[in-house]
N, C-alpha and C. Protein backbone atom coordinates (compact mmCIF):
# COMPACT_ATOMS: atom_id res chain seq x y z
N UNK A 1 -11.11 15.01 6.56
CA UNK A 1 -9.85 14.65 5.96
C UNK A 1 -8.73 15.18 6.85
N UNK A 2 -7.94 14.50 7.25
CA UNK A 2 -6.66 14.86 7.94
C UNK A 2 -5.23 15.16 7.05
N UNK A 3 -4.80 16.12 7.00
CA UNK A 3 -3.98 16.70 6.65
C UNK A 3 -2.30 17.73 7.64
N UNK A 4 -1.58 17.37 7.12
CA UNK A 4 -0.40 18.22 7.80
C UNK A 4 0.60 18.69 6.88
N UNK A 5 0.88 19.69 7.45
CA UNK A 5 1.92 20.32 7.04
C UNK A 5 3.05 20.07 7.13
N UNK A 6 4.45 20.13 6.72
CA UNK A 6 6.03 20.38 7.23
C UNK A 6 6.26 21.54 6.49
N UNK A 7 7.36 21.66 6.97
CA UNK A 7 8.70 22.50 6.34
C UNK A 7 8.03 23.58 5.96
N UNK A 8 7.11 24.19 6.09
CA UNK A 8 6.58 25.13 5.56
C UNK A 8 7.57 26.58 5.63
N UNK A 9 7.99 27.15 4.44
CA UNK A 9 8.62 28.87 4.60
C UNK A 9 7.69 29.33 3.67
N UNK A 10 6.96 30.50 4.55
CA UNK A 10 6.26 31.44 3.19
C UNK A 10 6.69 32.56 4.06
N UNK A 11 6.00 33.91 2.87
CA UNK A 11 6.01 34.92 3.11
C UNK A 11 5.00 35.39 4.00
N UNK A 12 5.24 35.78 4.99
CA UNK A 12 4.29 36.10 6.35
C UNK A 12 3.23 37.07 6.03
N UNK A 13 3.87 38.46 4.78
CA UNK A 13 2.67 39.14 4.98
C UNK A 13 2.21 38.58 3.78
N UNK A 14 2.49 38.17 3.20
CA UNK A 14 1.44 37.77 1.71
C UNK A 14 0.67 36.76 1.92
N UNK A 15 1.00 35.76 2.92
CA UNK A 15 0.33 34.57 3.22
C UNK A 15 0.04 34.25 4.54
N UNK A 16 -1.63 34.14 5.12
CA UNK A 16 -1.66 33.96 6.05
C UNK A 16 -2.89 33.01 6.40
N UNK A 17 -3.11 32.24 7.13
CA UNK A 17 -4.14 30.59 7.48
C UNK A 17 -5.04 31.46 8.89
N UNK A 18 -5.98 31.79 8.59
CA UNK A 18 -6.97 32.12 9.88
C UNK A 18 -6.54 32.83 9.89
N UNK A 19 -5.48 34.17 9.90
CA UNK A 19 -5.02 35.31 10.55
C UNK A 19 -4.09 34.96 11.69
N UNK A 20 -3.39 34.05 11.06
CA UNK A 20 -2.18 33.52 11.79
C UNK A 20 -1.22 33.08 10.57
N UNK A 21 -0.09 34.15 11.33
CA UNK A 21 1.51 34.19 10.55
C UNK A 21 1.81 32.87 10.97
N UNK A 22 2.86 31.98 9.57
CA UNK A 22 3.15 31.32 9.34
C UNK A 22 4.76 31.45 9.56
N UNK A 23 5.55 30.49 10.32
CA UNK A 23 6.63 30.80 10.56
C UNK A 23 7.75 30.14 10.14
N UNK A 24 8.83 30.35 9.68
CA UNK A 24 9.48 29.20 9.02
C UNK A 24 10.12 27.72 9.75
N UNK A 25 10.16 27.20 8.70
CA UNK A 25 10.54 25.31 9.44
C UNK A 25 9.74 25.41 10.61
N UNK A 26 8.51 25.46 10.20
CA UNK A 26 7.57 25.04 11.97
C UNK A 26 7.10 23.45 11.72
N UNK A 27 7.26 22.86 12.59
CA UNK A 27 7.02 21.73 13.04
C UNK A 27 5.48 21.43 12.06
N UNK A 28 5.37 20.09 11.62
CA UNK A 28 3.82 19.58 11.02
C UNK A 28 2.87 20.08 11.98
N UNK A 29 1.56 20.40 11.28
CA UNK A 29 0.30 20.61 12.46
C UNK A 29 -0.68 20.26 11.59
N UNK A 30 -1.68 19.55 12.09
CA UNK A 30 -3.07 19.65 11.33
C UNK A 30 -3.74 20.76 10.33
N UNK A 31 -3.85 20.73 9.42
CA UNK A 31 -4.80 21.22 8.85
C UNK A 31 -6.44 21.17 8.26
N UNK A 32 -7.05 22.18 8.51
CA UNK A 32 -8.37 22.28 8.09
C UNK A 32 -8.65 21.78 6.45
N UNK A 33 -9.91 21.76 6.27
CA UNK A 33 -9.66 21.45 4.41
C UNK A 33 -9.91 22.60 3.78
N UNK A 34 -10.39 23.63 4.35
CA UNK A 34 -9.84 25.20 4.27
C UNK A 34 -8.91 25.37 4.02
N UNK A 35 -8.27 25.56 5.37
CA UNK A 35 -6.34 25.78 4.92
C UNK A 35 -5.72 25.22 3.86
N UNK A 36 -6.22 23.54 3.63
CA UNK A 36 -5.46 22.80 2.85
C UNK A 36 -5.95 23.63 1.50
N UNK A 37 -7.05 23.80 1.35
CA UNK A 37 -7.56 24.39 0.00
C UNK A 37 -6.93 25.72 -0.30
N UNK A 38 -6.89 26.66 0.52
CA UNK A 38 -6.12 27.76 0.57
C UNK A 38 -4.69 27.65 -0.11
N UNK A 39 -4.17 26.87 0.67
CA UNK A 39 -2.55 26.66 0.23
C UNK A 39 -2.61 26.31 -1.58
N UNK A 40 -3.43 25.32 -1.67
CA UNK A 40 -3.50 24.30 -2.86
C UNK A 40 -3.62 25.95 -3.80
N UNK A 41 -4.77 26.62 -3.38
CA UNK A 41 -4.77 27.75 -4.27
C UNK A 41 -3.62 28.86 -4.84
N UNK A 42 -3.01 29.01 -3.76
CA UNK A 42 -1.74 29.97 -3.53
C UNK A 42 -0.42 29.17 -4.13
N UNK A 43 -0.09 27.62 -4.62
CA UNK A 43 0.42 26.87 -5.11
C UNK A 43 1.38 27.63 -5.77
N UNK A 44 0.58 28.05 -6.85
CA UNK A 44 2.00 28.85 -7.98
C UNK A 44 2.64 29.91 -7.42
N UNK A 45 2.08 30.26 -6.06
CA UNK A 45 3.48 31.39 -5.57
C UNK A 45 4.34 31.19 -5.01
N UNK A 46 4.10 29.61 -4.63
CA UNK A 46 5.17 28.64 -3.69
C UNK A 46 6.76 29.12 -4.91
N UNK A 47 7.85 28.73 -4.60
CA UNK A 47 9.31 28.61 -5.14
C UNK A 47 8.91 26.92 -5.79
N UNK A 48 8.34 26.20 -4.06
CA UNK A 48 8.24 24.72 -4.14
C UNK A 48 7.09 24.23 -3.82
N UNK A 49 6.43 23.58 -4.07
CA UNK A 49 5.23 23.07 -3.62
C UNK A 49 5.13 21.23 -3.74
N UNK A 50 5.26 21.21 -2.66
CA UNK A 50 4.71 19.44 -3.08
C UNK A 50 3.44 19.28 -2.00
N UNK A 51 2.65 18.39 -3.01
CA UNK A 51 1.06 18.17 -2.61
C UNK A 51 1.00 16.44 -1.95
N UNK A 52 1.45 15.91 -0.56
CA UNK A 52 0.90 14.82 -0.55
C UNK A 52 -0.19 14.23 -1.05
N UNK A 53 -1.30 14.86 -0.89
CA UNK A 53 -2.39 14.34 -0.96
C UNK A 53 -2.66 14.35 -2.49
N UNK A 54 -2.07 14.71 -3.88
CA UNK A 54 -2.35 14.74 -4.94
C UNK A 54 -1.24 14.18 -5.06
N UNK A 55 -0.04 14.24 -4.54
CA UNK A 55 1.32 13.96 -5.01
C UNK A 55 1.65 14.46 -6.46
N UNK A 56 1.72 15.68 -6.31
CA UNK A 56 1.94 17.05 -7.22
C UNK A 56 3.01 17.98 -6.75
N UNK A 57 3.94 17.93 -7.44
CA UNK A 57 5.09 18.97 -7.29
C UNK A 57 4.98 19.94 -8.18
N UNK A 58 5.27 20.94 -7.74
CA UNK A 58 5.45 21.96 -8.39
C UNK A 58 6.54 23.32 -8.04
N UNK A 59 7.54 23.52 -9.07
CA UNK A 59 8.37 24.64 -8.79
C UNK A 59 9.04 25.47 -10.03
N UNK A 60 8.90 27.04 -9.34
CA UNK A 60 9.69 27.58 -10.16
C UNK A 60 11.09 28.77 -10.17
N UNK A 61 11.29 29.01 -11.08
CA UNK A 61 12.68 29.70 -11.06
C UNK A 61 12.56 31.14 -11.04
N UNK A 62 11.52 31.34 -10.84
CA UNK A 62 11.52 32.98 -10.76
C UNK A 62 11.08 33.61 -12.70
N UNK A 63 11.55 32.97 -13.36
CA UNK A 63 11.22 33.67 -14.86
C UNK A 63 10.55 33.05 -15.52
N UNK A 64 9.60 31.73 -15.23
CA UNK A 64 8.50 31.00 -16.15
C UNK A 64 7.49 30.39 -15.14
N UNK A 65 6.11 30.49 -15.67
CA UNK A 65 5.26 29.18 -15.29
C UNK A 65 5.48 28.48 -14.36
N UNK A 66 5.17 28.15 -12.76
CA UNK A 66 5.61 26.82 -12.35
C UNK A 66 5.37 26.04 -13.06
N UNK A 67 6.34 24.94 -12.94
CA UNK A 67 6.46 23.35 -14.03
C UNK A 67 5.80 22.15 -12.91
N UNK A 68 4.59 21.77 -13.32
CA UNK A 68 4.02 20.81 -12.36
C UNK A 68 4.28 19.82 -12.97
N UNK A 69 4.34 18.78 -11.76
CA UNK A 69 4.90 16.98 -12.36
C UNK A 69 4.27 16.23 -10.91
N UNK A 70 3.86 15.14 -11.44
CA UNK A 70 3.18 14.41 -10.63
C UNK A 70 4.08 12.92 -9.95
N UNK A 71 4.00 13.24 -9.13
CA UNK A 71 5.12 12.32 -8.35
C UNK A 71 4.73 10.90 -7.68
N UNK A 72 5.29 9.81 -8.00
CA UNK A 72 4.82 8.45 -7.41
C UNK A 72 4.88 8.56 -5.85
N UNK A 73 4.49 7.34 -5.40
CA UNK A 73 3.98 7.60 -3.91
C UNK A 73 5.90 7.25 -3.07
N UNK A 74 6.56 6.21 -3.77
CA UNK A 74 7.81 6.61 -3.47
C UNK A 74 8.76 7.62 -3.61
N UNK A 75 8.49 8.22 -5.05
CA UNK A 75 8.80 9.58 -4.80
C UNK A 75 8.46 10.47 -4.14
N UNK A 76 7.65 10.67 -3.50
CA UNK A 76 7.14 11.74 -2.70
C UNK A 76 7.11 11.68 -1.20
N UNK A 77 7.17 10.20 -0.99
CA UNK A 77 7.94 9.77 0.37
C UNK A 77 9.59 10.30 0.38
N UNK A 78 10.20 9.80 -0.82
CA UNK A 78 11.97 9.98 -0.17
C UNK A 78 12.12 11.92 -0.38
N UNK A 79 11.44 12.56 -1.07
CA UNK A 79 11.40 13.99 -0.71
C UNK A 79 11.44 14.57 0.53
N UNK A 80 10.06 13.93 1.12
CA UNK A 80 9.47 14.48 2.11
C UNK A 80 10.53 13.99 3.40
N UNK A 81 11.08 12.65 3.17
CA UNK A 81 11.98 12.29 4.23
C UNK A 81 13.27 13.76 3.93
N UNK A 82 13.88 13.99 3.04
CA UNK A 82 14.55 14.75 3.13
C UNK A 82 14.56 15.93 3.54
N UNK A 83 13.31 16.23 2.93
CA UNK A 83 12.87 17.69 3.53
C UNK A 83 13.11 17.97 5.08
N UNK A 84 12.17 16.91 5.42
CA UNK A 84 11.79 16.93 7.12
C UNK A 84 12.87 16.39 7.70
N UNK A 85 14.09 15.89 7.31
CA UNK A 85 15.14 15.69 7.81
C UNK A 85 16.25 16.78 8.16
N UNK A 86 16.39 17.92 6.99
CA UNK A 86 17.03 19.24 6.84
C UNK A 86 18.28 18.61 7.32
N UNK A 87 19.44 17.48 6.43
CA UNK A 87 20.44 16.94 7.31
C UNK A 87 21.05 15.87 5.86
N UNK A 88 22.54 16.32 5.37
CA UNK A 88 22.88 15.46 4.68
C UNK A 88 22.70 13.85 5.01
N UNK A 89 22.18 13.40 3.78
CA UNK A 89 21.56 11.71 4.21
C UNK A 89 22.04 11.19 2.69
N UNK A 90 22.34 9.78 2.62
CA UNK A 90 22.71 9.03 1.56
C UNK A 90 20.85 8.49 1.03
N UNK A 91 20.74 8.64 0.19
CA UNK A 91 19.29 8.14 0.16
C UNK A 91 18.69 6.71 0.71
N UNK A 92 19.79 5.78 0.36
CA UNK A 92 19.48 4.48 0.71
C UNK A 92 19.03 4.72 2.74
N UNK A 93 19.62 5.88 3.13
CA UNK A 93 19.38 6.08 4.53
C UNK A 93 17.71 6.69 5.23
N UNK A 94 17.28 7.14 4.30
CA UNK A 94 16.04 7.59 4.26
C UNK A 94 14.95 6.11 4.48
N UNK A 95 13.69 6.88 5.18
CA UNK A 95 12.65 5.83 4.96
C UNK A 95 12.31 5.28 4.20
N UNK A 96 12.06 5.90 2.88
CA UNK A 96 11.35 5.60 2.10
C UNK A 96 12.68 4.82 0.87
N UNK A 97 14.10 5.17 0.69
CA UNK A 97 14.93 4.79 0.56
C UNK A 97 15.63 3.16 1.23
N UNK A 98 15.22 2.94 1.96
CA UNK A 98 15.53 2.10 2.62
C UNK A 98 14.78 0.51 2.09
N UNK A 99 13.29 1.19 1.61
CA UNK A 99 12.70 -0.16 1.48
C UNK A 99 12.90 -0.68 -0.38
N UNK A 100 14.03 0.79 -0.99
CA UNK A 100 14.43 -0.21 -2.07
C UNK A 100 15.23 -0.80 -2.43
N UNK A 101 15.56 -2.04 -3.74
CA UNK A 101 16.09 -2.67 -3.61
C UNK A 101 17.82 -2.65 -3.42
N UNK A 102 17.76 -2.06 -4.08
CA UNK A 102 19.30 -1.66 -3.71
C UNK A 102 19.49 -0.02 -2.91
N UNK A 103 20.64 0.68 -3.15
CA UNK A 103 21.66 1.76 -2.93
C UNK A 103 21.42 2.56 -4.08
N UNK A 104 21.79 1.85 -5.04
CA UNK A 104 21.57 2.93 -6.29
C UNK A 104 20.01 2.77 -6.50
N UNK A 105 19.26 1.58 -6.79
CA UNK A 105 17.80 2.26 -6.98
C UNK A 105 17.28 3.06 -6.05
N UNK A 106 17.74 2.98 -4.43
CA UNK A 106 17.08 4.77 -4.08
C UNK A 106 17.99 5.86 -4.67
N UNK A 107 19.05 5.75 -5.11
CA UNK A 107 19.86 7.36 -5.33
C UNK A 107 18.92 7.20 -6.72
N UNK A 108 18.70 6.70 -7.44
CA UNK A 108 17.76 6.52 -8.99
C UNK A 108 16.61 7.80 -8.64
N UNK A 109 15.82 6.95 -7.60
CA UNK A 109 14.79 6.87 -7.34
C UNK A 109 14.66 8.84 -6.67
N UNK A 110 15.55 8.73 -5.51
CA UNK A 110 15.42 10.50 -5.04
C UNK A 110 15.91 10.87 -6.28
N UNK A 111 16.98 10.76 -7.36
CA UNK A 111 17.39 11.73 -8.46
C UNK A 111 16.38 12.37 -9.22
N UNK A 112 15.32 11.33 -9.45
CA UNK A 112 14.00 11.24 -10.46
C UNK A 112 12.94 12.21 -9.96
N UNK A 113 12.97 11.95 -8.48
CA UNK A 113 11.95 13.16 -7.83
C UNK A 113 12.33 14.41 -7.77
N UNK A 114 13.89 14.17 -7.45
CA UNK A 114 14.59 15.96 -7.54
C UNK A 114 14.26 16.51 -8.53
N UNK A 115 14.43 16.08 -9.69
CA UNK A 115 14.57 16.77 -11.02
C UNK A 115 12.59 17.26 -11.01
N UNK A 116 11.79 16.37 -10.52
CA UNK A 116 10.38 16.88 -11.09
C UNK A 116 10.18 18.11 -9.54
N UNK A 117 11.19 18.14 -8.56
CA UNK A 117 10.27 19.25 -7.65
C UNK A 117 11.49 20.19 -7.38
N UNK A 118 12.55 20.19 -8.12
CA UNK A 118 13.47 21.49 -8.03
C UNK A 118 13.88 21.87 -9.12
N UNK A 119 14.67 23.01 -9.16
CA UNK A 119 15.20 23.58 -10.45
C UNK A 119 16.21 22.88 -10.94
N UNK A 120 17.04 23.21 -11.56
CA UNK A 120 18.77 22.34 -12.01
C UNK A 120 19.54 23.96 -11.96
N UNK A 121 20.34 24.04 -11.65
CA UNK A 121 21.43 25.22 -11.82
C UNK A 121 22.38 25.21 -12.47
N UNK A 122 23.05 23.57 -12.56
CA UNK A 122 24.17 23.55 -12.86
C UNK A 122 24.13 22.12 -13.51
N UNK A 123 24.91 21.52 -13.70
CA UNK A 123 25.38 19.81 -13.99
C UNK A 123 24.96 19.03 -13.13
N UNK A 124 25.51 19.52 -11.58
CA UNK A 124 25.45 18.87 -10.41
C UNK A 124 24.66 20.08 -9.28
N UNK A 125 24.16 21.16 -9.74
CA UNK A 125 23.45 21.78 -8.75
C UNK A 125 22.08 22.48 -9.00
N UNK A 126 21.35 21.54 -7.95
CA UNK A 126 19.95 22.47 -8.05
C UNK A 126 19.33 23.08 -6.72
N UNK A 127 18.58 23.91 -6.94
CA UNK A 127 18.53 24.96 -6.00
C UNK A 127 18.24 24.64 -4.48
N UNK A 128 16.93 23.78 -4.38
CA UNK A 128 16.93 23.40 -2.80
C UNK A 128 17.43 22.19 -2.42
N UNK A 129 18.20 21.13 -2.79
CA UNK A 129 18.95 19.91 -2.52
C UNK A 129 19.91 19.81 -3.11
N UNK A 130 21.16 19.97 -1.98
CA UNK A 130 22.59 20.49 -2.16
C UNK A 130 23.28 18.96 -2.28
N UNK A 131 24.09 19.11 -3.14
CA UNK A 131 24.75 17.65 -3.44
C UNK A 131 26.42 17.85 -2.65
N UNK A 132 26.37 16.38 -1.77
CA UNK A 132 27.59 16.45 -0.61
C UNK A 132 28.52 15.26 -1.39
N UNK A 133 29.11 15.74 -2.14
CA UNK A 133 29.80 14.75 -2.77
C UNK A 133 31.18 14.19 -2.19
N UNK A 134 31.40 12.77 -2.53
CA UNK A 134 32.51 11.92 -1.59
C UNK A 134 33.55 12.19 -2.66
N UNK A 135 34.45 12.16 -2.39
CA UNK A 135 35.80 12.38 -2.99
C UNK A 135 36.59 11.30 -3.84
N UNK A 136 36.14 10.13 -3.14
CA UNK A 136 36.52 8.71 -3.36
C UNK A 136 35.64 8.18 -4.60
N UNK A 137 34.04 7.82 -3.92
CA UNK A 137 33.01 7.34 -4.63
C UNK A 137 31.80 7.59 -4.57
N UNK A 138 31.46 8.21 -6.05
CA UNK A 138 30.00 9.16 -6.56
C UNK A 138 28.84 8.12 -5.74
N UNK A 139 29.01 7.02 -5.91
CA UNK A 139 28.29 5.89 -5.16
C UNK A 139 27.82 6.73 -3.61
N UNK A 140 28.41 7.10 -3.24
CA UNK A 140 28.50 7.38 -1.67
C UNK A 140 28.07 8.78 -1.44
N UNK A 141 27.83 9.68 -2.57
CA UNK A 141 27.19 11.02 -2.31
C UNK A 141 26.08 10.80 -1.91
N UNK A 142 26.45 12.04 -0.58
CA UNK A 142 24.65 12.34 -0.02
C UNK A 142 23.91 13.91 -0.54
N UNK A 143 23.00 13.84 -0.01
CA UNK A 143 22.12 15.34 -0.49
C UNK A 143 21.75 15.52 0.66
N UNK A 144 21.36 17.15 0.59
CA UNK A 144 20.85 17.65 1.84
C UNK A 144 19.50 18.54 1.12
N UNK A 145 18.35 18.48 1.97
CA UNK A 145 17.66 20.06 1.66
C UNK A 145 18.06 20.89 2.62
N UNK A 146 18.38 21.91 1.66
CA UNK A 146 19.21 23.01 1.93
C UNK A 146 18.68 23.89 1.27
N UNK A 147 17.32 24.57 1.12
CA UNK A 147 17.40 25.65 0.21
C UNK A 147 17.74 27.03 0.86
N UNK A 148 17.69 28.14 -0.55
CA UNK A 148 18.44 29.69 0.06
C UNK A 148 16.63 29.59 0.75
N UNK A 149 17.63 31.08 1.46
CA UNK A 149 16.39 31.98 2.63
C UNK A 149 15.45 32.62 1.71
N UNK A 150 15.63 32.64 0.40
CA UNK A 150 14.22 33.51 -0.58
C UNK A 150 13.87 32.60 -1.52
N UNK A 151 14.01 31.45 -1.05
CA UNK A 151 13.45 30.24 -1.74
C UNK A 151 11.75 30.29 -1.09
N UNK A 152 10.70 30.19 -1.35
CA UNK A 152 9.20 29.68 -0.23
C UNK A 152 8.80 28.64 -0.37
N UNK A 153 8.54 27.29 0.10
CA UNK A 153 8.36 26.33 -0.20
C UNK A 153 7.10 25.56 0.91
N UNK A 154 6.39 24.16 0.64
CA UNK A 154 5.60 24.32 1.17
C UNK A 154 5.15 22.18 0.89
N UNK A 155 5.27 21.66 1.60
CA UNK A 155 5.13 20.33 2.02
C UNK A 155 4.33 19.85 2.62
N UNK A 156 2.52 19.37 1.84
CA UNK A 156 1.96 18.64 2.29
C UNK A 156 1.83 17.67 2.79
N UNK A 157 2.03 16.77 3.83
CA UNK A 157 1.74 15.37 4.05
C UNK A 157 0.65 14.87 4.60
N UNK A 158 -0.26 13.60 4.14
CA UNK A 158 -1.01 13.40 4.59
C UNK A 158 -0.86 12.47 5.71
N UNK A 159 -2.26 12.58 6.67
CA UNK A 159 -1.65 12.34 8.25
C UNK A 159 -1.95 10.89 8.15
């Protein structure tokens, strides 16, 4: 089974693949079905966890349970574009955004996945995808992933 990683931030000494530190935003690399199993195990200590290969999100806030939710295969594409983008984007601009039908069904469409693989903070703010709002027209807001530095998060994709 072929497997890769992105975006990966963990904690270096708590978490380690073969006896090799894990470093933050390192580039995708293959994984073993070891490793992959490893990670899958260590899941609930993620902040964030999304599982390509199950297309399983999971995150939490520090004071409950991670909250797992299972994510469609378009949802878990326009995530992962964001993630691995690390770069305010209008959704309709994304890959996986792009092939729907309109502007607003991808902003629909990333809103629906945000809410099942991040926290909410506020009205308009949740913890790792920062909302870049237009001044003019809500239509035209982009998002960024942006999470804080003691956020750990962890992005399967399959190869």
């Amino acid at each position: 089974m072929a497997l890769r990683t992105a975006a990966l931030r963990i904690d270096p000494v708590a978490v380690t693949l073969d006896g090799e530190l894990v470093v933050p935003r390192e580039e995708p690399r293959p994984l073993s079905r070891a490793q992959y199993e490893e990670l899958v195990r260590k899941s609930d200590g993620y902040g964030m966890f999304i599982d390509g290969m199950t297309r399983e999100a999971s995150c939490r806030d520090g004071k409950a349970e991670p909250r797992k939710s299972k994510l469609t295969a378009k949802e878990f594409g326009i995530l992962s574009d964001f993630i691995q983008a690390a770069k305010p984007m209008h959704p309709w601009s994304t890959k996986t955004g792009d092939s729907c039908a309109s502007s607003e069904a991808a902003r629909r469409l990333f809103e629906e996945a945000r809410r099942k693989a991040d926290v909410k903070l506020g009205r308009y703010n949740y913890r790792a995808f920062r909302l870049h709002k237009n001044p003019h027209d809500a239509r035209l807001n982009s998002y960024e992933f942006a999470p804080p530095e003691e956020l750990t998060y962890c992005l399967i994709l399959p190869a």
